[in-house]
Protein backbone atom coordinates (compact mmCIF):
# COMPACT_ATOMS: atom_id res chain seq x y z
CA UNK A 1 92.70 70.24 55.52
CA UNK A 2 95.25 72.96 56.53
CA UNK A 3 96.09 73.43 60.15
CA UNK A 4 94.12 77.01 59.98
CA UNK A 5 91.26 76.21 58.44
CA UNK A 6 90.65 73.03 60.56
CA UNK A 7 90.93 75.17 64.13
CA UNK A 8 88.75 77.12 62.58
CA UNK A 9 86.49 74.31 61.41
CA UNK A 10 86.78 72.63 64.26
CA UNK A 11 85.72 75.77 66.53
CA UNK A 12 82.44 75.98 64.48
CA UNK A 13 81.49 72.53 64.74
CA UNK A 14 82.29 72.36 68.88
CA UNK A 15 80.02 75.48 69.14
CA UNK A 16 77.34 74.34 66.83
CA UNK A 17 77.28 70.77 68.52
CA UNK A 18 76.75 72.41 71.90
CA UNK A 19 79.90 71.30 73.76
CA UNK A 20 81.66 74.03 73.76
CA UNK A 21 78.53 75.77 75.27
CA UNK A 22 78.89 72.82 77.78
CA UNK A 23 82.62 73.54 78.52
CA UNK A 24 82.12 77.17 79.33
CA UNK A 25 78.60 76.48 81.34
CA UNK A 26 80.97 74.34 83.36
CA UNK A 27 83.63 76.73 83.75
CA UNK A 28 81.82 79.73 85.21
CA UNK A 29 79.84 77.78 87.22
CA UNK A 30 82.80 76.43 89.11
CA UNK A 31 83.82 80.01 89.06
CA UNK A 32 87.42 79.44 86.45
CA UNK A 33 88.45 82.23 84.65
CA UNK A 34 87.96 81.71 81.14
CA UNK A 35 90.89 82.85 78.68
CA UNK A 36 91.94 83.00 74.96
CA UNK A 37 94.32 79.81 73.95
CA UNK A 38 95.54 79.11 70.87
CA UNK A 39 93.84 78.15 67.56
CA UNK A 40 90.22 78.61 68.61
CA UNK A 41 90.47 77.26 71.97
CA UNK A 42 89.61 78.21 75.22
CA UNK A 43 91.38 77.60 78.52
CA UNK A 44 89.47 78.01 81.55
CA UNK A 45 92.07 78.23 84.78
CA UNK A 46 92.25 77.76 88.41
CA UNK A 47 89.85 74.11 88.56
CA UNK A 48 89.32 73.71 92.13
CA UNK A 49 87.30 69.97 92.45
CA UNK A 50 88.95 67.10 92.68
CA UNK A 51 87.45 65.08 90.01
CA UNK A 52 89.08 64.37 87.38
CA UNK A 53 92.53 63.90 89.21
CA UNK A 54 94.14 64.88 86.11
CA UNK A 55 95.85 68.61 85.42
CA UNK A 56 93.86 69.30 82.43
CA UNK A 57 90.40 68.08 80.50
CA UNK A 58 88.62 69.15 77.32
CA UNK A 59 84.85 69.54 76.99
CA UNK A 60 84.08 71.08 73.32
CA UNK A 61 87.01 74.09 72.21
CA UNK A 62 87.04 74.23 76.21
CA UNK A 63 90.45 73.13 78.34
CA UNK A 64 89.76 73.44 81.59
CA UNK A 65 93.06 72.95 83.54
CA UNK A 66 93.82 73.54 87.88
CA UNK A 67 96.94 75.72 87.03
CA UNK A 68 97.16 78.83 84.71
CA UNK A 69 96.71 79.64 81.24
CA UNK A 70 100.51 80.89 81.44
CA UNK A 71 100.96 77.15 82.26
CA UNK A 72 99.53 75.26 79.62
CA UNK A 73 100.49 77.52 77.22
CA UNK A 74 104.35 77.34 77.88
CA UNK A 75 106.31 75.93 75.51
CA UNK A 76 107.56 73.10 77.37
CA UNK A 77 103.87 71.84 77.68
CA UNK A 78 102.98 72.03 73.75
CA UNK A 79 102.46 68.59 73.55
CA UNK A 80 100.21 68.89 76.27
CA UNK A 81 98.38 71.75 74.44
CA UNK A 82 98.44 69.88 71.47
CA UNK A 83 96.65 66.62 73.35
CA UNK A 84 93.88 68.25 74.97
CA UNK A 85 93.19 70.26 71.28
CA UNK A 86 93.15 67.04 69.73
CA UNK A 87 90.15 66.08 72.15
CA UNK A 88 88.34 69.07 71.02
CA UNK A 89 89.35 67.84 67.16
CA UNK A 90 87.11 64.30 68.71
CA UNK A 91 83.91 66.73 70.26
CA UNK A 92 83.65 68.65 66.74
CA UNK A 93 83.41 65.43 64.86
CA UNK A 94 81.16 63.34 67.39
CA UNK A 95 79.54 66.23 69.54
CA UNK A 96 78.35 65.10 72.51
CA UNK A 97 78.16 61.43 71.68
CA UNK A 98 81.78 61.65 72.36
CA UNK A 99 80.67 61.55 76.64
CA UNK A 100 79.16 58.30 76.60
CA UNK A 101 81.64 56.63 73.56
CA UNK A 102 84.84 58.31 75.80
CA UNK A 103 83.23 56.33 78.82
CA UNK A 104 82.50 53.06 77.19
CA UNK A 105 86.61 53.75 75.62
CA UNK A 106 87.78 54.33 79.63
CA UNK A 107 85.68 50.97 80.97
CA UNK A 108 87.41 48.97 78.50
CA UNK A 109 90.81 50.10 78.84
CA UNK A 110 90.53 50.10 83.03
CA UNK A 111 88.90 46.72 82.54
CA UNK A 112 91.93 45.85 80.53
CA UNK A 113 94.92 47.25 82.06
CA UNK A 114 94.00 49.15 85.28
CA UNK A 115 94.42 52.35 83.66
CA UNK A 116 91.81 54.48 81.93
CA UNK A 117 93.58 55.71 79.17
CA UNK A 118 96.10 53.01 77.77
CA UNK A 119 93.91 50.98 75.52
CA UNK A 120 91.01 54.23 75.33
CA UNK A 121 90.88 54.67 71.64
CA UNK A 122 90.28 58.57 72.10
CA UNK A 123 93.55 59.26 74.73
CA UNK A 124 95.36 56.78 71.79
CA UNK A 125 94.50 58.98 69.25
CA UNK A 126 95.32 62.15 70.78
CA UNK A 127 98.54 60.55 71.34
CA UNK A 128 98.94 58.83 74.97
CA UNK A 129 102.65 59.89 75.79
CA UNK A 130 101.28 63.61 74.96
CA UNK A 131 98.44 63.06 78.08
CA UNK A 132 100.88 62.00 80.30
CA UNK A 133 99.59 58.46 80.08
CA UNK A 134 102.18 55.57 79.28
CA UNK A 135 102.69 53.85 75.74
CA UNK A 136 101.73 50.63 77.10
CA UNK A 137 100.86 48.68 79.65
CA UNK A 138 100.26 44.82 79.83
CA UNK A 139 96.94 43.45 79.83
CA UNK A 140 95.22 41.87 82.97
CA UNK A 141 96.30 38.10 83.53
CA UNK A 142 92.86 36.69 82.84
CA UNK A 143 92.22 38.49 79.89
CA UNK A 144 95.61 37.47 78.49
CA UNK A 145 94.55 34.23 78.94
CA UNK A 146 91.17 34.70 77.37
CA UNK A 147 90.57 34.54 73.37
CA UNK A 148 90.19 38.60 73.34
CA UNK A 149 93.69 38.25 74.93
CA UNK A 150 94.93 36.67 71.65
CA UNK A 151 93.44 38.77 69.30
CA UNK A 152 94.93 41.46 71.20
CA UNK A 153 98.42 40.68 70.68
């Protein structure tokens, strides 16, 4: 599909599917200010709780980011941008089963490495390096040892 249509695509689904509703609920209710993005998404500024730790987070066509839209958006954080877009690309195609399969994803990976995004299938896909997560990290001692361990490699 070309790039156009599928922001455009994608937007429709995210709204249809509810999370993008869900995104901006969240947003003004922590009191962010919502602003335009790029290619049908939203970026809600100024996140003020602590959880997640991380800069940025996408719920639906929704990033919702501690610093400013001015911030995201600059050039030397595209790949950023482009990360937290390809999260929304993950709600429009699994709605909001994507909460509970992104958890499951983070368990593993934690479980696995001590870090919740190395071996998550969704922060893989949207391309780890992009997230600020490393490429790799090695896997816990005992499951190395174990049979999953093996497959692994």
């Amino acid at each position: 599909m070309p790039p156009r249509r599928w922001h455009v695509t994608r937007t429709v689904l995210t709204a249809a599917n509810g999370t993008t509703c869900a995104g901006l609920l969240l947003a003004l209710v922590t009191r962010t200010r919502i602003r335009r993005g790029r290619d049908g998404v939203l970026i809600a500024e100024g996140w003020r709780l602590r959880m997640p730790p991380a800069s940025c987070f996408t719920i639906g066509s929704v990033i919702i980011t501690r610093r400013s839209a001015e911030w995201l958006l600059a050039e030397e954080r595209a790949v950023l941008f482009a990360h937290e877009s390809r999260h929304a690309g993950q709600y429009a195609v699994l709605g909001p089963l994507f909460w509970p399969a992104y958890w499951v994803a983070c368990g593993w990976s934690y479980l696995a490495t001590g870090s919740y995004g190395v071996h998550n299938w969704f922060e893989r896909h949207a391309g780890l390096e992009d997230g600020g997560y490393p490429p790799e990290l090695p896997l816990r001692p005992w499951l190395r040892r174990s049979w999953l361990g093996r497959l692994w490699r």
